[in-house]
C-alpha atoms as a PDB file:
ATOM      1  CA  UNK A   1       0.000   0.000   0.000  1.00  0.00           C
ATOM      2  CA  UNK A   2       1.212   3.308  -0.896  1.00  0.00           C
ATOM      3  CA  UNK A   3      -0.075   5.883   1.726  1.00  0.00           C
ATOM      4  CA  UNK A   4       0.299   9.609   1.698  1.00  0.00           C
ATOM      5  CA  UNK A   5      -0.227  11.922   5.168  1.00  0.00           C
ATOM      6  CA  UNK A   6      -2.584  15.192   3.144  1.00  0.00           C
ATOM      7  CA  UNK A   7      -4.904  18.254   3.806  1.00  0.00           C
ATOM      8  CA  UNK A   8      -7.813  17.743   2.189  1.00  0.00           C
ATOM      9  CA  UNK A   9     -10.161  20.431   0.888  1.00  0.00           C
ATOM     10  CA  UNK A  10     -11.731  21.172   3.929  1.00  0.00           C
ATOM     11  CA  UNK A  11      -8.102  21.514   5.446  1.00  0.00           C
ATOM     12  CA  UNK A  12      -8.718  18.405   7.384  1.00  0.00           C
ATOM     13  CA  UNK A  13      -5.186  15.500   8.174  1.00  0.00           C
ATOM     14  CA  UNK A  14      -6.127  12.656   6.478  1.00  0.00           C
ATOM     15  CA  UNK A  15      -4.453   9.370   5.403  1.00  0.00           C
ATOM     16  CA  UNK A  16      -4.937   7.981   2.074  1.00  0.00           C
ATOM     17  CA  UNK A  17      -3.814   5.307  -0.378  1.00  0.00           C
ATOM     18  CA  UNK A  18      -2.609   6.485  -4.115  1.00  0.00           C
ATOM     19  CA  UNK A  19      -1.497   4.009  -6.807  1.00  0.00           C
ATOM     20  CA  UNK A  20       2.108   3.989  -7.578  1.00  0.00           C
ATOM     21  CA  UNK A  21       3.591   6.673  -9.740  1.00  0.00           C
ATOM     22  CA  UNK A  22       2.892   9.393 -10.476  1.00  0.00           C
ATOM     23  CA  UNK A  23       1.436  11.613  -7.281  1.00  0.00           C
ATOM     24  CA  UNK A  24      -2.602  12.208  -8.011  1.00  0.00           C
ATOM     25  CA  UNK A  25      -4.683  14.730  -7.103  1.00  0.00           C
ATOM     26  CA  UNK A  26      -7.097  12.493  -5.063  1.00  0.00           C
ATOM     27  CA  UNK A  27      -6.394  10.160  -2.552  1.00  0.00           C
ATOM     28  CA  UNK A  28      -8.683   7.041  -1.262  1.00  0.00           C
ATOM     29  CA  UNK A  29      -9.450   7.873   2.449  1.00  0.00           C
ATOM     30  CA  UNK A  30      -7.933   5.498   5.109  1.00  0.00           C
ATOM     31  CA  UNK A  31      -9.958   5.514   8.419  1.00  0.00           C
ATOM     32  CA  UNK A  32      -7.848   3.732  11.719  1.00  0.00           C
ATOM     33  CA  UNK A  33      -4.346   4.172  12.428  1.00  0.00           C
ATOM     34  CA  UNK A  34      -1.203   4.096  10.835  1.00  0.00           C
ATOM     35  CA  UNK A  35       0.555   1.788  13.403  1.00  0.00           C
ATOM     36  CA  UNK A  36      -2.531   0.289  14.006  1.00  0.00           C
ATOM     37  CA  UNK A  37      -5.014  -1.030  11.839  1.00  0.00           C
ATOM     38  CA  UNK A  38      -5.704   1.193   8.286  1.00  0.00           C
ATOM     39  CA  UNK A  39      -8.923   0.450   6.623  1.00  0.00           C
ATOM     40  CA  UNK A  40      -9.775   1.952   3.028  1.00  0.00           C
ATOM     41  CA  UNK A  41     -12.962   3.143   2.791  1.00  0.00           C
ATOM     42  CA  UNK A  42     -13.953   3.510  -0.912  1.00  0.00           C
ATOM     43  CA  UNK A  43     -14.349   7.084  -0.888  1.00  0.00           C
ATOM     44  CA  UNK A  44     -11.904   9.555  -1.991  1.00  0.00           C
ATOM     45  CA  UNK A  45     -11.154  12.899  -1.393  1.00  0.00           C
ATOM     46  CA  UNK A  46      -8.509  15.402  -2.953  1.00  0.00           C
ATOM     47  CA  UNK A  47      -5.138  16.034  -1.883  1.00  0.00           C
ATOM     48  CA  UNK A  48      -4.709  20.187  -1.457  1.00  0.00           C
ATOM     49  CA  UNK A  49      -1.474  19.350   0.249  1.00  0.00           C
ATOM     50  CA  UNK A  50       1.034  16.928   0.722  1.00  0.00           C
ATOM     51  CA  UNK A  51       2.299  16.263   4.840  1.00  0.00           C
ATOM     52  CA  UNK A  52       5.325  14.171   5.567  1.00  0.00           C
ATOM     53  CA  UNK A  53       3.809  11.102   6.386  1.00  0.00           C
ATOM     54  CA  UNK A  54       3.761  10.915   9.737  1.00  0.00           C
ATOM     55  CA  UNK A  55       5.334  12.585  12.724  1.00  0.00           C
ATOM     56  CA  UNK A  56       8.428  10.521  13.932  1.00  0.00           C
ATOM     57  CA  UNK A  57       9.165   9.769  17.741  1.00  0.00           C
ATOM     58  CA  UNK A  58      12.555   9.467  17.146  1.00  0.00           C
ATOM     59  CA  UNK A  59      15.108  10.362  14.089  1.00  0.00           C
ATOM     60  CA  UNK A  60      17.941   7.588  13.692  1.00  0.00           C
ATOM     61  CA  UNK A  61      20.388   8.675  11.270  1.00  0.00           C
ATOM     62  CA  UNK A  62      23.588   6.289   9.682  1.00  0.00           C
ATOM     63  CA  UNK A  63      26.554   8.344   8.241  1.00  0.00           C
ATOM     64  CA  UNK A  64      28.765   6.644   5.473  1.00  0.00           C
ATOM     65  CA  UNK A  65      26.636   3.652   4.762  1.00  0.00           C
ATOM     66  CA  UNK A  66      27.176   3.419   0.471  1.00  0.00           C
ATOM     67  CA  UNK A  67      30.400   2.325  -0.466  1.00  0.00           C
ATOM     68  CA  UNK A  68      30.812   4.363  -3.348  1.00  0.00           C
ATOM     69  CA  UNK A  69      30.139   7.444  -0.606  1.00  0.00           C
ATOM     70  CA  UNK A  70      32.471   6.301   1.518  1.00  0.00           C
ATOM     71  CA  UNK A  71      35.347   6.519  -1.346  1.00  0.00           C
ATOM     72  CA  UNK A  72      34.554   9.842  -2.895  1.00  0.00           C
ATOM     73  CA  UNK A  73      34.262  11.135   0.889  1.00  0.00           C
ATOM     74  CA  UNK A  74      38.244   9.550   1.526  1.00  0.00           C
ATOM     75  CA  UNK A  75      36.836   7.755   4.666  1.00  0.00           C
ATOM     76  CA  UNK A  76      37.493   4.208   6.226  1.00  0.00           C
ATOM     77  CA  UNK A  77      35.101   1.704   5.268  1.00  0.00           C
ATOM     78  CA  UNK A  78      33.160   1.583   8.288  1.00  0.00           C
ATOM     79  CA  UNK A  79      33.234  -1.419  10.788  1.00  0.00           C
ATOM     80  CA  UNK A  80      29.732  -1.226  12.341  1.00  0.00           C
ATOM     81  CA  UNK A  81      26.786   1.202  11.488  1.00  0.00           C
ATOM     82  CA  UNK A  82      27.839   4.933  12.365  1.00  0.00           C
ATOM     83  CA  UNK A  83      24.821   6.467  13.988  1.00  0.00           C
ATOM     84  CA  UNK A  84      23.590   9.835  14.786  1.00  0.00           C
ATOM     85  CA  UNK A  85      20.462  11.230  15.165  1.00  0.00           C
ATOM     86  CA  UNK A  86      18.088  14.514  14.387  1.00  0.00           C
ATOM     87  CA  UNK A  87      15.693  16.404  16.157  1.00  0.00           C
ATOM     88  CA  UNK A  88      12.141  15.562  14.936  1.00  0.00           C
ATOM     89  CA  UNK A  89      11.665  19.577  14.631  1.00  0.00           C
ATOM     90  CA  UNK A  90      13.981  19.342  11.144  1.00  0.00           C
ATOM     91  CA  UNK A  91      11.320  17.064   9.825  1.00  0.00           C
ATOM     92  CA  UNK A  92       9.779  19.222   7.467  1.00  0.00           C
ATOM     93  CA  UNK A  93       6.733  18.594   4.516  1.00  0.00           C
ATOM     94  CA  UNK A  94       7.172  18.139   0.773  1.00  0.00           C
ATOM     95  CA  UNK A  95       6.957  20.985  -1.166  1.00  0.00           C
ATOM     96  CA  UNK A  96       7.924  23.344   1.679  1.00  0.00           C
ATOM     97  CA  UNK A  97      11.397  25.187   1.198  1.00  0.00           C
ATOM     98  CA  UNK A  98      14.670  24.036   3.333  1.00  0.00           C
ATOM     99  CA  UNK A  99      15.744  27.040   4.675  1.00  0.00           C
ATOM    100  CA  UNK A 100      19.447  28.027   4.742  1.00  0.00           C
ATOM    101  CA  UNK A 101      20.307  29.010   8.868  1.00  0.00           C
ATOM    102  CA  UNK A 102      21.450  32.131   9.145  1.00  0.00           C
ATOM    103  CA  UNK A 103      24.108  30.370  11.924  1.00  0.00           C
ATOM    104  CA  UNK A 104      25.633  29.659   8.131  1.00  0.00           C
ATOM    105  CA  UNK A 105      27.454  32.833   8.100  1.00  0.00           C
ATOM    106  CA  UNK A 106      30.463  32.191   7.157  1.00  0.00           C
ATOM    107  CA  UNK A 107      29.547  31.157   3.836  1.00  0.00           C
ATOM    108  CA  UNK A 108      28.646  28.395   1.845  1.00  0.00           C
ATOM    109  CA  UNK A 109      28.013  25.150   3.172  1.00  0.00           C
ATOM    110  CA  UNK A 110      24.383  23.308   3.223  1.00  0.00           C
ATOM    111  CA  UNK A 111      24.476  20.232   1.276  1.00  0.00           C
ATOM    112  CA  UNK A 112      21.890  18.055   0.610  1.00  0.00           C
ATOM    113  CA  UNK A 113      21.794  13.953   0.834  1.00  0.00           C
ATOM    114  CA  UNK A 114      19.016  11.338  -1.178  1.00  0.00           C
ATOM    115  CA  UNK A 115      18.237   8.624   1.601  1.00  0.00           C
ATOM    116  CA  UNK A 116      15.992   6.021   1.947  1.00  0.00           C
ATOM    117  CA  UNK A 117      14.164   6.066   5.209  1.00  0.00           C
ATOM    118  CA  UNK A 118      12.778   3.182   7.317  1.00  0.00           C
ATOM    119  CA  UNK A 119       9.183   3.686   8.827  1.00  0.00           C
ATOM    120  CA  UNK A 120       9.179   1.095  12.316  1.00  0.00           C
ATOM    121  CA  UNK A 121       5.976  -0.076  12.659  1.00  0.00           C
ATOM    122  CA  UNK A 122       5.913  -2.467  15.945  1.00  0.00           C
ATOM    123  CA  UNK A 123       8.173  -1.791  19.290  1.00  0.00           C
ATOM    124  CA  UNK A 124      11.411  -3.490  18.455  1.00  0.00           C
ATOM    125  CA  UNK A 125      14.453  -4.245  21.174  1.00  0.00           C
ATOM    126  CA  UNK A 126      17.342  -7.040  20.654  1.00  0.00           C
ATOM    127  CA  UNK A 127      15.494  -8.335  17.334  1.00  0.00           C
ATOM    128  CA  UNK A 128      18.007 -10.182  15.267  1.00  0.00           C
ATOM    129  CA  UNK A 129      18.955  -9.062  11.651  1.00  0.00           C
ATOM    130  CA  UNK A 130      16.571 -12.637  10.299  1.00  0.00           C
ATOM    131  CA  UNK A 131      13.468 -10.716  11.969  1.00  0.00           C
ATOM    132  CA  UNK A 132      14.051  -7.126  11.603  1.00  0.00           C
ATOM    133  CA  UNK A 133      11.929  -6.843   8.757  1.00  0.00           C
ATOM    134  CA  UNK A 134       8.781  -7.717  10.645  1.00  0.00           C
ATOM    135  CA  UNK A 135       9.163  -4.561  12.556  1.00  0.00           C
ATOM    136  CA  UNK A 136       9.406  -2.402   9.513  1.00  0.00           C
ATOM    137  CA  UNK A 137       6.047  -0.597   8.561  1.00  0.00           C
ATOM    138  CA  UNK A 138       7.198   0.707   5.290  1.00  0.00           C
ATOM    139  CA  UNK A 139       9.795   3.029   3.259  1.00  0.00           C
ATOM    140  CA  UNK A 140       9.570   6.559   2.823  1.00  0.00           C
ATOM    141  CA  UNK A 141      12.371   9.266   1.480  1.00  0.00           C
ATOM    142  CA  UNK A 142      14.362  11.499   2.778  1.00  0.00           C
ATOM    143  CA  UNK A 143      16.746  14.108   2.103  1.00  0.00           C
ATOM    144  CA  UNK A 144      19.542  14.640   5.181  1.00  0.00           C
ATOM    145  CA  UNK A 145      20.193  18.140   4.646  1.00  0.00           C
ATOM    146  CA  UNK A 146      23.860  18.821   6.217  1.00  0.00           C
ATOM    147  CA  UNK A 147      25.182  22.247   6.948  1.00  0.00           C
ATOM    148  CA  UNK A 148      28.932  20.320   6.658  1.00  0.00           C
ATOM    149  CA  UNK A 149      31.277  23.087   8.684  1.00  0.00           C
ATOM    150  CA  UNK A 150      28.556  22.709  11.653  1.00  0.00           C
ATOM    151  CA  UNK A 151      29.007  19.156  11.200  1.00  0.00           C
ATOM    152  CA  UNK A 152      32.822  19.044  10.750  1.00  0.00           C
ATOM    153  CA  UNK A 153      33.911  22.325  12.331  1.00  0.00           C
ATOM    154  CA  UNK A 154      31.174  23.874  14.598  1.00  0.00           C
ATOM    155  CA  UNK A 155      29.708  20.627  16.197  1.00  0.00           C
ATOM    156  CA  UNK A 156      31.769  20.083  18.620  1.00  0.00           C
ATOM    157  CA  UNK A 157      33.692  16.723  17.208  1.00  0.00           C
ATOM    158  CA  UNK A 158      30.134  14.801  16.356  1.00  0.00           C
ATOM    159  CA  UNK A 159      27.635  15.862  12.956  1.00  0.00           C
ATOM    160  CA  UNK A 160      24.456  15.774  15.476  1.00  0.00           C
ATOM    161  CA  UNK A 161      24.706  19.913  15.281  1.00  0.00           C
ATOM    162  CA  UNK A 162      25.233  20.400  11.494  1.00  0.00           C
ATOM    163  CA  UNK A 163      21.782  18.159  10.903  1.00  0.00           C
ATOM    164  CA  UNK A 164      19.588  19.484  13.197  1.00  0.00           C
ATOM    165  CA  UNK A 165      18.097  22.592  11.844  1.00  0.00           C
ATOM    166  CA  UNK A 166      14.440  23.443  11.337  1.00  0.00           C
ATOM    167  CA  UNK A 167      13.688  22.046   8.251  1.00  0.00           C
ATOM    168  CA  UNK A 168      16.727  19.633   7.831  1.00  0.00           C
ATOM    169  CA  UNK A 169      14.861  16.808   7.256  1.00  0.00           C
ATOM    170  CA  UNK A 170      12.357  16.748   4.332  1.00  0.00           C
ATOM    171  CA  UNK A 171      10.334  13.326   4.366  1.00  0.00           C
ATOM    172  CA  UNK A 172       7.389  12.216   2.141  1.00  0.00           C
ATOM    173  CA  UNK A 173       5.799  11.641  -0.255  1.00  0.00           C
ATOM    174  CA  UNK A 174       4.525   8.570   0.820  1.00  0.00           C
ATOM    175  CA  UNK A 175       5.210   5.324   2.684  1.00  0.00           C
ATOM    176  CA  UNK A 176       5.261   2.314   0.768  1.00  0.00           C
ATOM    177  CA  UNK A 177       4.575  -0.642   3.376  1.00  0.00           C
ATOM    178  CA  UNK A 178       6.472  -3.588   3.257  1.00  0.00           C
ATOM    179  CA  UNK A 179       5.462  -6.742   1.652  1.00  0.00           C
ATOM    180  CA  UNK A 180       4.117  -8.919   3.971  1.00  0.00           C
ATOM    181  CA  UNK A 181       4.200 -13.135   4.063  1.00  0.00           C
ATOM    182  CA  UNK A 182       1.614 -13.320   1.333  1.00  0.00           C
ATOM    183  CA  UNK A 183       3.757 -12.291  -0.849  1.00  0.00           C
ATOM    184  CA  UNK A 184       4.635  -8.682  -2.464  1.00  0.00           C
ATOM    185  CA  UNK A 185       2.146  -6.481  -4.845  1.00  0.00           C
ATOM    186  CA  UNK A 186       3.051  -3.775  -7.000  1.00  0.00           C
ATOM    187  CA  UNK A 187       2.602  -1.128  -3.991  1.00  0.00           C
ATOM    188  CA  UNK A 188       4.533  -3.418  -1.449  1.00  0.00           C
ATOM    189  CA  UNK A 189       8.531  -3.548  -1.304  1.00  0.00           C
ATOM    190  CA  UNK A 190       9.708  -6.793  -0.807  1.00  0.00           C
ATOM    191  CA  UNK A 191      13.331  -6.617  -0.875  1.00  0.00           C
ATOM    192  CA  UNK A 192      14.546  -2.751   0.030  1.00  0.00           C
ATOM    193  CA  UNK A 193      18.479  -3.266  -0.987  1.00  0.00           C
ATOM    194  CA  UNK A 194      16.813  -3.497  -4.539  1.00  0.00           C
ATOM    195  CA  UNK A 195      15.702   0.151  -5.286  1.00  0.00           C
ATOM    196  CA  UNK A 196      17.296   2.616  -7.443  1.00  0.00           C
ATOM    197  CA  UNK A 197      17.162   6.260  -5.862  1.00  0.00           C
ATOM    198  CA  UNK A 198      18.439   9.265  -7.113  1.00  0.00           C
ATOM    199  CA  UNK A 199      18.708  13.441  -6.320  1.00  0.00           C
ATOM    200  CA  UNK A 200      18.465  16.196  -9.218  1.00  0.00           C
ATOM    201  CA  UNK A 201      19.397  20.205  -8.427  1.00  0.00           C
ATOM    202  CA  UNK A 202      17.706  22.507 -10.561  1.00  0.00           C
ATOM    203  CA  UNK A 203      17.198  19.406 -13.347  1.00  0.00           C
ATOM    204  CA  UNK A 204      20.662  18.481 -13.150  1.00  0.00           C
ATOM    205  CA  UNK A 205      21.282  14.711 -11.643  1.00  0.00           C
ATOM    206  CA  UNK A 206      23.669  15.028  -8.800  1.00  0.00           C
ATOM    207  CA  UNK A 207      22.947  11.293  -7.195  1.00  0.00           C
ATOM    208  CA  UNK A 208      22.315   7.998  -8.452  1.00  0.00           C
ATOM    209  CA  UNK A 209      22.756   4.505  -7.178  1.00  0.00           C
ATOM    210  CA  UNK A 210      20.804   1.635  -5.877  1.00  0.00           C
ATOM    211  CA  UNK A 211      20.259   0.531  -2.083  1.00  0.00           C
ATOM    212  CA  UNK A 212      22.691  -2.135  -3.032  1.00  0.00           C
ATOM    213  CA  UNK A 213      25.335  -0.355  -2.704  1.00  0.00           C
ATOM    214  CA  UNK A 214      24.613  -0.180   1.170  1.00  0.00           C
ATOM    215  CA  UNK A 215      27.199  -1.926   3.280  1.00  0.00           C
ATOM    216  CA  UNK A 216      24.898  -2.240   5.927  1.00  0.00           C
ATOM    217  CA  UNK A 217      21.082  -3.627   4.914  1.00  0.00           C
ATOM    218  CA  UNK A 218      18.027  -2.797   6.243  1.00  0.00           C
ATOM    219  CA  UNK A 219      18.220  -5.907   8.405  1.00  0.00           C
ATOM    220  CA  UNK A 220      21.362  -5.218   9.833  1.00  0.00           C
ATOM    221  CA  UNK A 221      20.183  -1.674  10.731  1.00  0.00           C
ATOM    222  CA  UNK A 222      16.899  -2.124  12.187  1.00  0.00           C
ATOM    223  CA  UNK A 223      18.851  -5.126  14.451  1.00  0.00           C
ATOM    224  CA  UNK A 224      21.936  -3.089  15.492  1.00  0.00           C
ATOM    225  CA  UNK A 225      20.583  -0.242  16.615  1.00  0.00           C
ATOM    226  CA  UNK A 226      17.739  -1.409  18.687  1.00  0.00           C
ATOM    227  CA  UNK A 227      20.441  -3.446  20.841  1.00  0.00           C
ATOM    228  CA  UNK A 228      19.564  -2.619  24.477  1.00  0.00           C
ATOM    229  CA  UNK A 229      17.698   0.374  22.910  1.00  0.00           C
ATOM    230  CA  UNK A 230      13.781   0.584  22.402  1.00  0.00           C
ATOM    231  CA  UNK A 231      12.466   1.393  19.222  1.00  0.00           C
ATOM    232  CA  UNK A 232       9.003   2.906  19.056  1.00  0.00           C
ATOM    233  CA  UNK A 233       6.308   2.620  16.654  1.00  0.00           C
ATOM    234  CA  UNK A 234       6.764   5.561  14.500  1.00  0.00           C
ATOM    235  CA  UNK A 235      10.649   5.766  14.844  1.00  0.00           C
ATOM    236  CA  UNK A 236      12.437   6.753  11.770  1.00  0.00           C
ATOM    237  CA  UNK A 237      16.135   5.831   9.765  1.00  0.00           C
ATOM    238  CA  UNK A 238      17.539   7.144   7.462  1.00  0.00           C
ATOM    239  CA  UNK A 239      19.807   4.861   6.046  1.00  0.00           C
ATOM    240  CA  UNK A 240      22.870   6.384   4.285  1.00  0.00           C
ATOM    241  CA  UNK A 241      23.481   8.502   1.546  1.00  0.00           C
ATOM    242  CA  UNK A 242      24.852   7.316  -1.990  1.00  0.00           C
ATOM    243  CA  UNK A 243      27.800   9.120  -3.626  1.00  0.00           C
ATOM    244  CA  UNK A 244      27.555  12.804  -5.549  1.00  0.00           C
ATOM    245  CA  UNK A 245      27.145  14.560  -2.643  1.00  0.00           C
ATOM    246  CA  UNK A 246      27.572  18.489  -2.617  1.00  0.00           C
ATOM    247  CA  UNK A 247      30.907  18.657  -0.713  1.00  0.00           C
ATOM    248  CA  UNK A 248      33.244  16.037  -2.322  1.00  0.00           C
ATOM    249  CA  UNK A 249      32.424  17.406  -5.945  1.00  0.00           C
ATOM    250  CA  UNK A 250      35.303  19.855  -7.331  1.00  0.00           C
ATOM    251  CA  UNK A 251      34.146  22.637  -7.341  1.00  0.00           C
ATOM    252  CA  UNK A 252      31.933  21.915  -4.244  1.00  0.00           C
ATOM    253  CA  UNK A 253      28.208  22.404  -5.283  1.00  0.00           C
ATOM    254  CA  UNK A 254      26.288  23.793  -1.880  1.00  0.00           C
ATOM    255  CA  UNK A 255      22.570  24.951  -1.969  1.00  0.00           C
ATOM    256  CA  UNK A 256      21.234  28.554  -2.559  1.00  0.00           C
ATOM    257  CA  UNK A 257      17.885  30.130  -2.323  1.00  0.00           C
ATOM    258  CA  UNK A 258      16.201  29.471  -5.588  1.00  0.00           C
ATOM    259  CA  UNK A 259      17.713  26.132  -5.701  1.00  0.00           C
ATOM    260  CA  UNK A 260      15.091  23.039  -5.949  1.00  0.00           C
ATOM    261  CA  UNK A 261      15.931  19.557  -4.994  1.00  0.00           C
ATOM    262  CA  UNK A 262      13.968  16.337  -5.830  1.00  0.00           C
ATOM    263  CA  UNK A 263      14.834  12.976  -4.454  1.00  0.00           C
ATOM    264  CA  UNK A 264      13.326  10.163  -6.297  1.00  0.00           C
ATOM    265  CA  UNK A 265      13.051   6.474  -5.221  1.00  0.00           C
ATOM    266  CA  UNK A 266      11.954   3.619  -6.663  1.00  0.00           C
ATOM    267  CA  UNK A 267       7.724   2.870  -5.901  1.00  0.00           C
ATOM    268  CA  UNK A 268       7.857   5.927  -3.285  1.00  0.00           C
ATOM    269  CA  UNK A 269       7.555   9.171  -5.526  1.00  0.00           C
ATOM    270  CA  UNK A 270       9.345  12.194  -6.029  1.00  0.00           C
ATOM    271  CA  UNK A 271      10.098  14.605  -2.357  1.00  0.00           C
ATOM    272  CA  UNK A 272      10.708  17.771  -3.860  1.00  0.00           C
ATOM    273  CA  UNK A 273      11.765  20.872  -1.714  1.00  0.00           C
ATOM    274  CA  UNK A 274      12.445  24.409  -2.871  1.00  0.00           C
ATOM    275  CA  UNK A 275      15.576  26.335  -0.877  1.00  0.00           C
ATOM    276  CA  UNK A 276      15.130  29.441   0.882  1.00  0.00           C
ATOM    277  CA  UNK A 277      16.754  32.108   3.300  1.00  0.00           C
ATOM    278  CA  UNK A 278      16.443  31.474   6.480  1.00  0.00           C
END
């Protein structure tokens, strides 16, 4: 099921399922709960605007997790999933503009990242990596917008800082749920280290790779971090970045207002975010 988190036109929240592809303007209405039980109804209603998709607890994060990234960023390949998280206030809606912090002063230096996110749908502690997939809800995208001398300079030796503000962390347009034991439809995902994903800036492709190229899975993710360490329904990763990143291009490539960004992934959609001042 593809669901989408909307307005409708009567500026009501609703939740609704949309075919895949392209985004309509009408959505079926779901009635229940999105870590509960969703029911469609039959009805549908329009979609005046897009919401992220839901409102995370908690914003996991994993830093140099495609091995192609890892190269062009002249790191070490990692030995265990490097973690950091966000604040949930940098989640912010599709269609609404990241806006550059004016604690960016000294020039140049917000950067965005393509990500595919992982929606946890049941409270998951010490699962192992053959399980973790039962606790997943669904897929959504992301884009882990980086202010990179904050994160590198200004952060205090960690990247938490550099992520963390307002509007940091676009998310939409939908969730795509994962398949479940009867085996996947067109609007399930059944295996999520097989989708391609990419970013464009103003038209022009900057990143493009599959979840492949991870060198941590999904599975390994979800069962690492919740080690000793609750994960809620409603909890949110974002799983790496691939390579073609702002900073490690020559010359660097760091957003402006006017810029516009779209991430694309495979069965989720198109999150597309404007840039603005701050």
């Amino acid at each position: 099921m593809r669901i989408v988190r909307f307005l409708d036109d009567k500026g009501q929240t609703r939740l609704g399922r949309v075919p895949i592809g392209n985004m309509p303007a009408e959505a079926e209405i779901l009635d229940g709960d999105l870590f509960g039980k969703l029911t469609p109804t039959g009805k549908s209603t329009a979609i005046r605007k897009l919401l992220a998709p839901f409102s995370p607890v908690n914003v996991f994060c994993i830093g140099a997790n495609y091995a192609e990234h890892v190269k062009e960023s002249g790191h070490p390949m990692p030995d265990n999933p490097v973690i950091f998280m966000k604040p949930t206030t940098a989640v912010t809606n599709p269609g609404e503009p990241v806006l550059i912090p004016k604690a960016c002063e000294h020039g140049p230096e917000v950067d965005y990242e393509c990500e595919l996110a992982i929606v946890i749908g049941r409270t998951a502690r010490d699962v192992s990596e053959a399980d973790a997939l039962r606790f997943v809800l669904g897929y959504t995208a992301a884009n882990d917008i980086s202010a990179r001398k904050w994160q590198k300079q200004g952060g205090g030796g960690q990247w938490i800082r550099g992520k963390s503000f307002d509007t940091f962390c676009p998310m939409g347009p939908s969730i795509v749920t994962a398949a479940s034991g009867g085996g996947p439809g067109d609007d399930e995902i059944a295996d999520p280290q097989a989708l391609s994903l990419s970013l464009t800036l103003n038209g022009q492709v900057m990143q493009q790779s599959t979840t492949g190229d991870m060198i941590f899975p999904v599975r390994k993710l979800v069962s690492f971090i919740s080690r000793d360490t609750t994960l809620l329904p409603g909890t949110l990763i974002l799983t790496g970045t691939p390579p073609g990143v702002g900073f490690a291009r020559r010359p660097e490539v760091f957003l402006k207002p006017g810029d516009r960004m779209a991430v694309a992934i495979e069965k989720i959609g198109k999150l597309e975010n404007p840039v603005a001042a701050g």
